[in-house]
PDB file of N, CA and C in Angstrom:
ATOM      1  N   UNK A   1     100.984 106.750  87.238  1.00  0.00           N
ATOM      2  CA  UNK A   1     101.333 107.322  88.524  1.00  0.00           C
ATOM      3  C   UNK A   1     102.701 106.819  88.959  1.00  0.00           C
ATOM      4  N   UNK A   2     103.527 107.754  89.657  1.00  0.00           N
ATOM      5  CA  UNK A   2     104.603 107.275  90.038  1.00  0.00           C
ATOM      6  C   UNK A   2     105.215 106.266  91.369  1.00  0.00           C
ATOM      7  N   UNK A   3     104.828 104.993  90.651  1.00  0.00           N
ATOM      8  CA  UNK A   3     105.095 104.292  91.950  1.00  0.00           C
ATOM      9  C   UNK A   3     106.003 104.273  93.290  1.00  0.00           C
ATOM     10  N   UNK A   4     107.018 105.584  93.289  1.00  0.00           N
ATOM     11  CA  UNK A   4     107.652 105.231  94.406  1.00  0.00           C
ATOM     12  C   UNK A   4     107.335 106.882  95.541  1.00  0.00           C
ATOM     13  N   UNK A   5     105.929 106.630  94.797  1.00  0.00           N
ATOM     14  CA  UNK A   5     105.051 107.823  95.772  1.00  0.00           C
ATOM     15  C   UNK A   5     104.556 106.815  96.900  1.00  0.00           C
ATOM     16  N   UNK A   6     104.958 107.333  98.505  1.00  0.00           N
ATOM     17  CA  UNK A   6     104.424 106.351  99.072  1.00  0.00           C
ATOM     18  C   UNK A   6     103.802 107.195  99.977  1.00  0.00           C
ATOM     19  N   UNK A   7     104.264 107.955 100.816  1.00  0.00           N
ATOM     20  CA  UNK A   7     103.061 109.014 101.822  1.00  0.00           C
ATOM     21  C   UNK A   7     102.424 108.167 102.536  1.00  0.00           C
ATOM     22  N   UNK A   8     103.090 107.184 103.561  1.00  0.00           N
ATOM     23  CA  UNK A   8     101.898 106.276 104.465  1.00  0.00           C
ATOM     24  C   UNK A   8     101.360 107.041 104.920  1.00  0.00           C
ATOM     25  N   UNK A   9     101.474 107.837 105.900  1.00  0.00           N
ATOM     26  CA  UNK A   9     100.911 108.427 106.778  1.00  0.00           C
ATOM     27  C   UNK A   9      99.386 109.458 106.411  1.00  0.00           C
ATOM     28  N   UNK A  10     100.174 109.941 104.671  1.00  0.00           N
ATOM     29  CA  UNK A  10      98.849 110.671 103.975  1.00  0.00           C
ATOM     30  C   UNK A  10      97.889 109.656 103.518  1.00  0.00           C
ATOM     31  N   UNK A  11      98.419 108.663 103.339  1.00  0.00           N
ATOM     32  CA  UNK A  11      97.269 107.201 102.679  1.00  0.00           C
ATOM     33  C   UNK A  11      96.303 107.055 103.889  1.00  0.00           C
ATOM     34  N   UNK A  12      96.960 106.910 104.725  1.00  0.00           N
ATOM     35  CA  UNK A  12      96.155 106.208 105.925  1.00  0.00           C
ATOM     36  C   UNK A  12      95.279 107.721 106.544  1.00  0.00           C
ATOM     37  N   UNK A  13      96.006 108.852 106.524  1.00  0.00           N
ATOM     38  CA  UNK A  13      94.906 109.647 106.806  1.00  0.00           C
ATOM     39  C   UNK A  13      93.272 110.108 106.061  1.00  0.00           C
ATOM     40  N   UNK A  14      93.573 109.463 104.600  1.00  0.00           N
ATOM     41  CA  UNK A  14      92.975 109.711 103.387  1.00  0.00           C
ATOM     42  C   UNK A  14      91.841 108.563 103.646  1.00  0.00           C
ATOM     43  N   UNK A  15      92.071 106.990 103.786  1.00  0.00           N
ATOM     44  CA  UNK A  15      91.518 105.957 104.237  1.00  0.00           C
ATOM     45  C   UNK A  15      90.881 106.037 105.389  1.00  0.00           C
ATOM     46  N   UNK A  16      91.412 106.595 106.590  1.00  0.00           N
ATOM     47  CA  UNK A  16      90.746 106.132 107.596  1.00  0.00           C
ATOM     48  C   UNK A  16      90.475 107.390 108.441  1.00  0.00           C
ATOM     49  N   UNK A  17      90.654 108.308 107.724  1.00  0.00           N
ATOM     50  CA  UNK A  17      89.708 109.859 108.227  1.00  0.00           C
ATOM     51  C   UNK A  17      89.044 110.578 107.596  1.00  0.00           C
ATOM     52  N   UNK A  18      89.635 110.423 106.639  1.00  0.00           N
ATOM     53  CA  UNK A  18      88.980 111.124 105.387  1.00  0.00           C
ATOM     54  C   UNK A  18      88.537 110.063 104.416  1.00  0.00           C
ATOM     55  N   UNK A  19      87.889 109.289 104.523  1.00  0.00           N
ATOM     56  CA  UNK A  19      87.092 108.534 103.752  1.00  0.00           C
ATOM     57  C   UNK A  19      86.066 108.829 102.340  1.00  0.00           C
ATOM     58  N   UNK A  20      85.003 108.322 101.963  1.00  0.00           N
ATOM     59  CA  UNK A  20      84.333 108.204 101.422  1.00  0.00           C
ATOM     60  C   UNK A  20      83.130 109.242 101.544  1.00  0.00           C
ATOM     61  N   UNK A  21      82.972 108.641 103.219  1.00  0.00           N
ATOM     62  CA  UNK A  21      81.434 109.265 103.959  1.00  0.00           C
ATOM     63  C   UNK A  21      81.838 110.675 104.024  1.00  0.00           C
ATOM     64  N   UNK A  22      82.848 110.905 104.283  1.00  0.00           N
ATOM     65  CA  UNK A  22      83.320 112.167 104.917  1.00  0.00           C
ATOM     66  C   UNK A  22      82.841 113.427 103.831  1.00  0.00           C
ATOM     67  N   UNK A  23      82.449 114.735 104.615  1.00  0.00           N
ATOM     68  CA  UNK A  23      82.352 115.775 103.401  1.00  0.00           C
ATOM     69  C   UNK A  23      83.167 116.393 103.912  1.00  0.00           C
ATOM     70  N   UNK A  24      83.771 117.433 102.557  1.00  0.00           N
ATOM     71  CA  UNK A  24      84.750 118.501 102.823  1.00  0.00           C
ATOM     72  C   UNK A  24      84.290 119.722 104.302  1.00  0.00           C
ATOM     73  N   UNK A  25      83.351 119.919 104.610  1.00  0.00           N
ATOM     74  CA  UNK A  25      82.981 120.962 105.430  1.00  0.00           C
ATOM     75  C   UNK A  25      83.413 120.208 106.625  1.00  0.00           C
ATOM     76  N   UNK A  26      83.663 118.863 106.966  1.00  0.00           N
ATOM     77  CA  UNK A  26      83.914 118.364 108.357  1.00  0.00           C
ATOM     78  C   UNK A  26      85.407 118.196 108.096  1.00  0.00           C
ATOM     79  N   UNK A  27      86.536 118.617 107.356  1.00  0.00           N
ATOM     80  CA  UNK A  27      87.912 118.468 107.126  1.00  0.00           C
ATOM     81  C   UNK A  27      88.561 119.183 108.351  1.00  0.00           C
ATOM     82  N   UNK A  28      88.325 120.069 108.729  1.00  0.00           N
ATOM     83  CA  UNK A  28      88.500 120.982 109.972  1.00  0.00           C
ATOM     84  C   UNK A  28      88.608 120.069 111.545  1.00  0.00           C
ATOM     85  N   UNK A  29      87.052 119.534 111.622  1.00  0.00           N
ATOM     86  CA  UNK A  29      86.756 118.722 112.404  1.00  0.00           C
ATOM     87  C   UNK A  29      87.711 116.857 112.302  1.00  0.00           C
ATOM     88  N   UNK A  30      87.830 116.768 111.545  1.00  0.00           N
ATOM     89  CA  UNK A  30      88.529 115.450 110.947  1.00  0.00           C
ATOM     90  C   UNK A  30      89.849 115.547 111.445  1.00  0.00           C
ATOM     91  N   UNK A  31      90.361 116.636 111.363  1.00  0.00           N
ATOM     92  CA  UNK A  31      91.852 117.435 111.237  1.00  0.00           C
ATOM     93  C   UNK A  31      92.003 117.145 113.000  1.00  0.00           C
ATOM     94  N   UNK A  32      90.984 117.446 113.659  1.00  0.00           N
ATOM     95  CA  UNK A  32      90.644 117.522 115.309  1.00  0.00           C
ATOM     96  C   UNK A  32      91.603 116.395 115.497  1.00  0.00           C
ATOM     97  N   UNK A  33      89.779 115.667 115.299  1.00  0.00           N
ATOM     98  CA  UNK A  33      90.181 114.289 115.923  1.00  0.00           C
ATOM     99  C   UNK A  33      91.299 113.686 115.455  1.00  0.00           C
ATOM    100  N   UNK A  34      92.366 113.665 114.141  1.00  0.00           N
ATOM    101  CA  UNK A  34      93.505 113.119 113.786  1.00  0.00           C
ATOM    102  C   UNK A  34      94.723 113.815 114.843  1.00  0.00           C
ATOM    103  N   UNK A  35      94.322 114.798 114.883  1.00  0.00           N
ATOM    104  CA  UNK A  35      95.559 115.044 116.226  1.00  0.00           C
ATOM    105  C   UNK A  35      95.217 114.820 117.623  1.00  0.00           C
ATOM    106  N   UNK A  36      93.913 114.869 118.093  1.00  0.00           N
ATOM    107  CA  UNK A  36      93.940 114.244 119.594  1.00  0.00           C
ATOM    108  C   UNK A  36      93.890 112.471 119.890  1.00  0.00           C
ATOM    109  N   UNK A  37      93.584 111.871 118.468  1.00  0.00           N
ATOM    110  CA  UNK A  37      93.606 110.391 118.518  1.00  0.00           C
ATOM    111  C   UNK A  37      95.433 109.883 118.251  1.00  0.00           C
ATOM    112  N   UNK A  38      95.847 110.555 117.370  1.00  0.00           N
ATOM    113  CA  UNK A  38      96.806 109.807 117.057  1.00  0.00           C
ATOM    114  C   UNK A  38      98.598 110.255 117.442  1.00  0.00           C
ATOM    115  N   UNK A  39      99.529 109.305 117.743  1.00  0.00           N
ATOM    116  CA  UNK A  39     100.839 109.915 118.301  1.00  0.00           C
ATOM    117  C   UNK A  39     101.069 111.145 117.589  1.00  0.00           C
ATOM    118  N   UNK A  40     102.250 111.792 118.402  1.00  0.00           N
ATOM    119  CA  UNK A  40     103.154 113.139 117.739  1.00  0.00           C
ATOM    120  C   UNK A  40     103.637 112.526 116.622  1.00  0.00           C
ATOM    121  N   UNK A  41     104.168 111.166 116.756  1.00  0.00           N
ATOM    122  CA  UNK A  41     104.843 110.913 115.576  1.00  0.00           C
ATOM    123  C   UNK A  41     104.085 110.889 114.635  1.00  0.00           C
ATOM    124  N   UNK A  42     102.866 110.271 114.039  1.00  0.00           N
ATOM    125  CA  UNK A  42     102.412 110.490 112.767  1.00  0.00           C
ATOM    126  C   UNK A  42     101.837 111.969 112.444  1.00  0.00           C
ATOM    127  N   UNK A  43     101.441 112.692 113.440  1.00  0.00           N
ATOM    128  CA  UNK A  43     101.304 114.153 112.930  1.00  0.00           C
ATOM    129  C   UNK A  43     102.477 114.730 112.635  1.00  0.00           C
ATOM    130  N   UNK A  44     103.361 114.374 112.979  1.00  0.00           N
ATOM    131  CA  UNK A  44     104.576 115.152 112.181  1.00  0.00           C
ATOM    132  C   UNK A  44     105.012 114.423 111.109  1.00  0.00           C
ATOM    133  N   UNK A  45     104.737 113.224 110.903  1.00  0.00           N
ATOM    134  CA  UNK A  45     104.874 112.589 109.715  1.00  0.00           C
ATOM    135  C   UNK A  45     103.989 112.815 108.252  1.00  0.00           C
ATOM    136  N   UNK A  46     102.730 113.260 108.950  1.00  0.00           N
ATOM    137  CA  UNK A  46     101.223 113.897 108.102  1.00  0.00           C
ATOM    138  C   UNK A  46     101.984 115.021 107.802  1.00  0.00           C
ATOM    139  N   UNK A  47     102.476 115.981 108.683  1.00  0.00           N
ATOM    140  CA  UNK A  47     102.869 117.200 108.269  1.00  0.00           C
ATOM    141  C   UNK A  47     104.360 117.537 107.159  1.00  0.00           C
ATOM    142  N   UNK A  48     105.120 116.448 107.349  1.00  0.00           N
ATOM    143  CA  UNK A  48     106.203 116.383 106.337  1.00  0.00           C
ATOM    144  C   UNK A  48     106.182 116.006 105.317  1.00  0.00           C
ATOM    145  N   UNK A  49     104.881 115.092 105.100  1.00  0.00           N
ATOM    146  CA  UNK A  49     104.134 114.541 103.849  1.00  0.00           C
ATOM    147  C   UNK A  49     103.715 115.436 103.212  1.00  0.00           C
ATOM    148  N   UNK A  50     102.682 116.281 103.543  1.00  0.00           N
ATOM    149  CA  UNK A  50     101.932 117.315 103.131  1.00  0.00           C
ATOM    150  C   UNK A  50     103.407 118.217 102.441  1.00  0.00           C
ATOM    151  N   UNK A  51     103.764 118.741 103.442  1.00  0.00           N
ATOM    152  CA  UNK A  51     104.772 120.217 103.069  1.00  0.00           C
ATOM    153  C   UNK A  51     105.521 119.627 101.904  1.00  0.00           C
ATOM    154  N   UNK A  52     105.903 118.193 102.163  1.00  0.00           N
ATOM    155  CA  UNK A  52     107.055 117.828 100.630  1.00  0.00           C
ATOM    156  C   UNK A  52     106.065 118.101  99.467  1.00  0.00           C
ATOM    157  N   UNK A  53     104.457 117.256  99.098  1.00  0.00           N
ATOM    158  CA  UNK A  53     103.985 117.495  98.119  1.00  0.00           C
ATOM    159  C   UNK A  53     103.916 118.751  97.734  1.00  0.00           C
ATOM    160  N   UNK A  54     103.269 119.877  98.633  1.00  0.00           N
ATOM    161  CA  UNK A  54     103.523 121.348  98.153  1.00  0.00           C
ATOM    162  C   UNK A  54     104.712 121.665  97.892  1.00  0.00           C
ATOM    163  N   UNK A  55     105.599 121.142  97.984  1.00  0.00           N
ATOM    164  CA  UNK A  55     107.149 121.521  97.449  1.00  0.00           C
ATOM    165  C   UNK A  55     107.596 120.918  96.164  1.00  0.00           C
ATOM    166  N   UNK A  56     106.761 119.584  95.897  1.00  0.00           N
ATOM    167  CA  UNK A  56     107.018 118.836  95.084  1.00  0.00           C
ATOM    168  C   UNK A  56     105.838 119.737  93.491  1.00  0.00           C
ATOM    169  N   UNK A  57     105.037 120.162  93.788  1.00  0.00           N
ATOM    170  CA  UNK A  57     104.094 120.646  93.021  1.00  0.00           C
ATOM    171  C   UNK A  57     103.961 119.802  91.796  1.00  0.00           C
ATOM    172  N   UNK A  58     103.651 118.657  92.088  1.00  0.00           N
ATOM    173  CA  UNK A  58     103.512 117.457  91.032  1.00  0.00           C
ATOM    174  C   UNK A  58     101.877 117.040  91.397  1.00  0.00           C
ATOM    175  N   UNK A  59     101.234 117.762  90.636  1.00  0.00           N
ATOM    176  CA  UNK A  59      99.834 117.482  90.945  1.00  0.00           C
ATOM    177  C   UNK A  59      99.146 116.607  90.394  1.00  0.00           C
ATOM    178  N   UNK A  60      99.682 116.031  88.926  1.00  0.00           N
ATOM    179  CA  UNK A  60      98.711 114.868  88.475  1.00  0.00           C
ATOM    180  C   UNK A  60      98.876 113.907  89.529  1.00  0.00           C
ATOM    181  N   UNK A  61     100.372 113.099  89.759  1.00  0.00           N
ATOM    182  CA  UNK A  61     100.220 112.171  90.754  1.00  0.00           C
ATOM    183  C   UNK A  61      99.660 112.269  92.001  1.00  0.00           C
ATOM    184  N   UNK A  62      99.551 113.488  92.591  1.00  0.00           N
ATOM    185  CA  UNK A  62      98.706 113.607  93.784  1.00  0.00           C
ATOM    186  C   UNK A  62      97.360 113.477  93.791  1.00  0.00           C
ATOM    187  N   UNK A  63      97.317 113.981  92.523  1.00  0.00           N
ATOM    188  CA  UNK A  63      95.442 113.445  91.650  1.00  0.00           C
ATOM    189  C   UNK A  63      95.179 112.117  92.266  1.00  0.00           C
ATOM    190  N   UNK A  64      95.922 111.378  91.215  1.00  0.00           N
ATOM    191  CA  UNK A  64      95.617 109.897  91.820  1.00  0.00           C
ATOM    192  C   UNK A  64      96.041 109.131  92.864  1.00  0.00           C
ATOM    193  N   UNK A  65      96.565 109.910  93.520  1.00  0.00           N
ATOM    194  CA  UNK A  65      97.237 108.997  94.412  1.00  0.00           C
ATOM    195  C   UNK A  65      95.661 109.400  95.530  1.00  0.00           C
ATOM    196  N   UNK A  66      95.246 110.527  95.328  1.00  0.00           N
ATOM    197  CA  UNK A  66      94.294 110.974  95.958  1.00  0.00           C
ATOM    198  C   UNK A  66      92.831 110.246  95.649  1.00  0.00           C
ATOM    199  N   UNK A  67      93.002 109.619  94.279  1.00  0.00           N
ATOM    200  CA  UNK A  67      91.406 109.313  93.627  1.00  0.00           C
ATOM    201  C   UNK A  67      91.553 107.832  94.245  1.00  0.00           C
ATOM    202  N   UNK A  68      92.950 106.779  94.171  1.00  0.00           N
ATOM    203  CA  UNK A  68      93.013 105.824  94.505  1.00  0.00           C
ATOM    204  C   UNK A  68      92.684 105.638  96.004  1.00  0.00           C
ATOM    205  N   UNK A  69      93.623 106.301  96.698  1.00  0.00           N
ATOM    206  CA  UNK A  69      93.244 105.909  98.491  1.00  0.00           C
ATOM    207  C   UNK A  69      92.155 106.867  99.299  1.00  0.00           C
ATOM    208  N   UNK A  70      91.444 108.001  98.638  1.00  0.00           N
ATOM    209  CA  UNK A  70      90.172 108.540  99.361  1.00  0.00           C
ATOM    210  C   UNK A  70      89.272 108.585  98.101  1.00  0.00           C
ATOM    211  N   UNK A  71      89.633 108.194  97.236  1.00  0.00           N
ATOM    212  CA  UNK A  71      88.247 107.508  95.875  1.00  0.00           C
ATOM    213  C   UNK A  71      87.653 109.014  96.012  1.00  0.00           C
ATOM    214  N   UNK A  72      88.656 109.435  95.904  1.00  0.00           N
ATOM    215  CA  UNK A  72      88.056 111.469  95.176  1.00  0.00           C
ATOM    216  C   UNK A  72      88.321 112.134  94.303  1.00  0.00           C
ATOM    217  N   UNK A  73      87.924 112.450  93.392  1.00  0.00           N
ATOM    218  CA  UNK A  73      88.993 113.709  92.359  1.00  0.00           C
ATOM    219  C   UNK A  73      88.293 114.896  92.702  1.00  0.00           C
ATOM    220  N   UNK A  74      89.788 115.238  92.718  1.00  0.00           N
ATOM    221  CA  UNK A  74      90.033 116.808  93.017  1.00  0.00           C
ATOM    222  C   UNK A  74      90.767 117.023  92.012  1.00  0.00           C
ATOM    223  N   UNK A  75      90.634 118.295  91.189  1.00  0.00           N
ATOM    224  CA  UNK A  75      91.636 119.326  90.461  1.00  0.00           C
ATOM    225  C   UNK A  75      92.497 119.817  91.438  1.00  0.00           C
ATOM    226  N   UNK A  76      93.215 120.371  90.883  1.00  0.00           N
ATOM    227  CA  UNK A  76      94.970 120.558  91.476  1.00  0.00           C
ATOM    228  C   UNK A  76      94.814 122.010  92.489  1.00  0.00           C
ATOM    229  N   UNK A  77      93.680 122.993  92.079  1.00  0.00           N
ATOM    230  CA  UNK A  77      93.455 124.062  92.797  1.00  0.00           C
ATOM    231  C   UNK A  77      92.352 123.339  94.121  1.00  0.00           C
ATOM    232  N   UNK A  78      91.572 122.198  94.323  1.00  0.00           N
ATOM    233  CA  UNK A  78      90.881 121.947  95.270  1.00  0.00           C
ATOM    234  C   UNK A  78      91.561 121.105  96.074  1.00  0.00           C
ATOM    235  N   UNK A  79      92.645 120.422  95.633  1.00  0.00           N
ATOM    236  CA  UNK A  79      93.551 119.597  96.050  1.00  0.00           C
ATOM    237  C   UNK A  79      94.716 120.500  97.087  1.00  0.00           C
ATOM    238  N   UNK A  80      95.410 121.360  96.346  1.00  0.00           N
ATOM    239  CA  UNK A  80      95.899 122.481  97.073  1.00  0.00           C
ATOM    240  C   UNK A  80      95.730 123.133  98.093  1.00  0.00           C
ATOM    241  N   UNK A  81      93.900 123.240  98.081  1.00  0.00           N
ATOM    242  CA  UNK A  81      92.905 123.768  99.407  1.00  0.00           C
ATOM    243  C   UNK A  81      93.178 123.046  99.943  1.00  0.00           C
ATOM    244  N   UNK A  82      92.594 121.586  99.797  1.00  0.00           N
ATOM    245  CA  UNK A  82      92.660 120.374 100.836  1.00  0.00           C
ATOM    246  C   UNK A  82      94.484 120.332 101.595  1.00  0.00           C
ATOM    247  N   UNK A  83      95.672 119.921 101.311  1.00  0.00           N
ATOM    248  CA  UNK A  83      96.189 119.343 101.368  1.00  0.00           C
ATOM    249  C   UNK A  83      96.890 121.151 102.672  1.00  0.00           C
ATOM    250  N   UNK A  84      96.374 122.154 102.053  1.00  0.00           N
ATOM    251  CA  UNK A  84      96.506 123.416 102.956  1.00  0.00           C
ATOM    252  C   UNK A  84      96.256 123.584 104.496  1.00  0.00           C
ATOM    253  N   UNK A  85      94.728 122.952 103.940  1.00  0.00           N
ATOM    254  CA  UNK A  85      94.050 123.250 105.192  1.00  0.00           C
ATOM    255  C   UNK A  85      93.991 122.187 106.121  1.00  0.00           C
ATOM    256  N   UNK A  86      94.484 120.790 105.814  1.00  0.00           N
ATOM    257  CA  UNK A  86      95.098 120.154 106.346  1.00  0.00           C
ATOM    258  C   UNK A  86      96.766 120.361 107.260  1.00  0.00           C
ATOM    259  N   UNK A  87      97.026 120.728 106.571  1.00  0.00           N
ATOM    260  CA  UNK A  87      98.361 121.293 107.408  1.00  0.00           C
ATOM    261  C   UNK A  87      97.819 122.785 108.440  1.00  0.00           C
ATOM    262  N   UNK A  88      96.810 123.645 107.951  1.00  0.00           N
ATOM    263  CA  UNK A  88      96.561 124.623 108.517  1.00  0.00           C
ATOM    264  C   UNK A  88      95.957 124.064 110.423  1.00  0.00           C
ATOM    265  N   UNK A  89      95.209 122.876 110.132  1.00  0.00           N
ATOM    266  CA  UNK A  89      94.300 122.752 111.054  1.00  0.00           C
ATOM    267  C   UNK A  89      95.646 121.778 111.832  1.00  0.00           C
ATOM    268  N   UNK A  90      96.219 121.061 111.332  1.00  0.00           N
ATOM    269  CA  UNK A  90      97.173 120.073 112.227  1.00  0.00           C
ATOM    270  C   UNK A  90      98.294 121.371 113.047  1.00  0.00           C
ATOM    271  N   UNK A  91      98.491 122.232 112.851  1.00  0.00           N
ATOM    272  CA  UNK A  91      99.160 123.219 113.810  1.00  0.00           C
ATOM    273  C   UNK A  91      98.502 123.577 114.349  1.00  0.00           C
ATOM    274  N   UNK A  92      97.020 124.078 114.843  1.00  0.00           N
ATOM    275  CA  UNK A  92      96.291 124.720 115.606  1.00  0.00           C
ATOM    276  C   UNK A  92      96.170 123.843 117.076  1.00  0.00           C
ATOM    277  N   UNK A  93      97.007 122.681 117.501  1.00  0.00           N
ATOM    278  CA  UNK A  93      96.637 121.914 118.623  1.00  0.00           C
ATOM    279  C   UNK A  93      97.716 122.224 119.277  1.00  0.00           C
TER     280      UNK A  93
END
């Protein structure tokens, strides 16, 4: 993996919203509470994170960078969903 992948803002959303416990059907709901709990600044920081990886379309490292800090694998088409509908739901506030 390429170590000078750093994405705080996606780590920490991955860790401490999207966890372990968490299932995909509450990502919507997750998405909520990350924008009414936390400053403008890290939602726009979540959101510049996100948009670079879809720009970056480097999906193995997002693999792991994804398996390491929310202990998930996703393939690159469920990863895509996720990392979508994450950005989809952080504009709806």
């Amino acid at each position: 993996m390429n170590e000078d992948l750093k994405y705080d803002t996606f780590r920490y959303f991955l860790e401490c919203y999207f966890n372990p416990s968490a299932n995909y059907e509450e990502l919507e709901t997750i998405v909520k509470e990350f924008n009414l709990t936390e400053k403008s600044k890290y939602r726009q920081n979540l959101q510049q994170e996100l948009e670079q990886i879809l720009q970056l379309d480097n999906w193995d490292d997002i693999q792991e960078f994804v398996r390491k800090h929310a202990m998930r694998k996703m393939n690159s088409d469920r990863l895509n969903w996720f990392i979508r509908t994450i950005l989809y739901n952080l504009n709806q506030s």
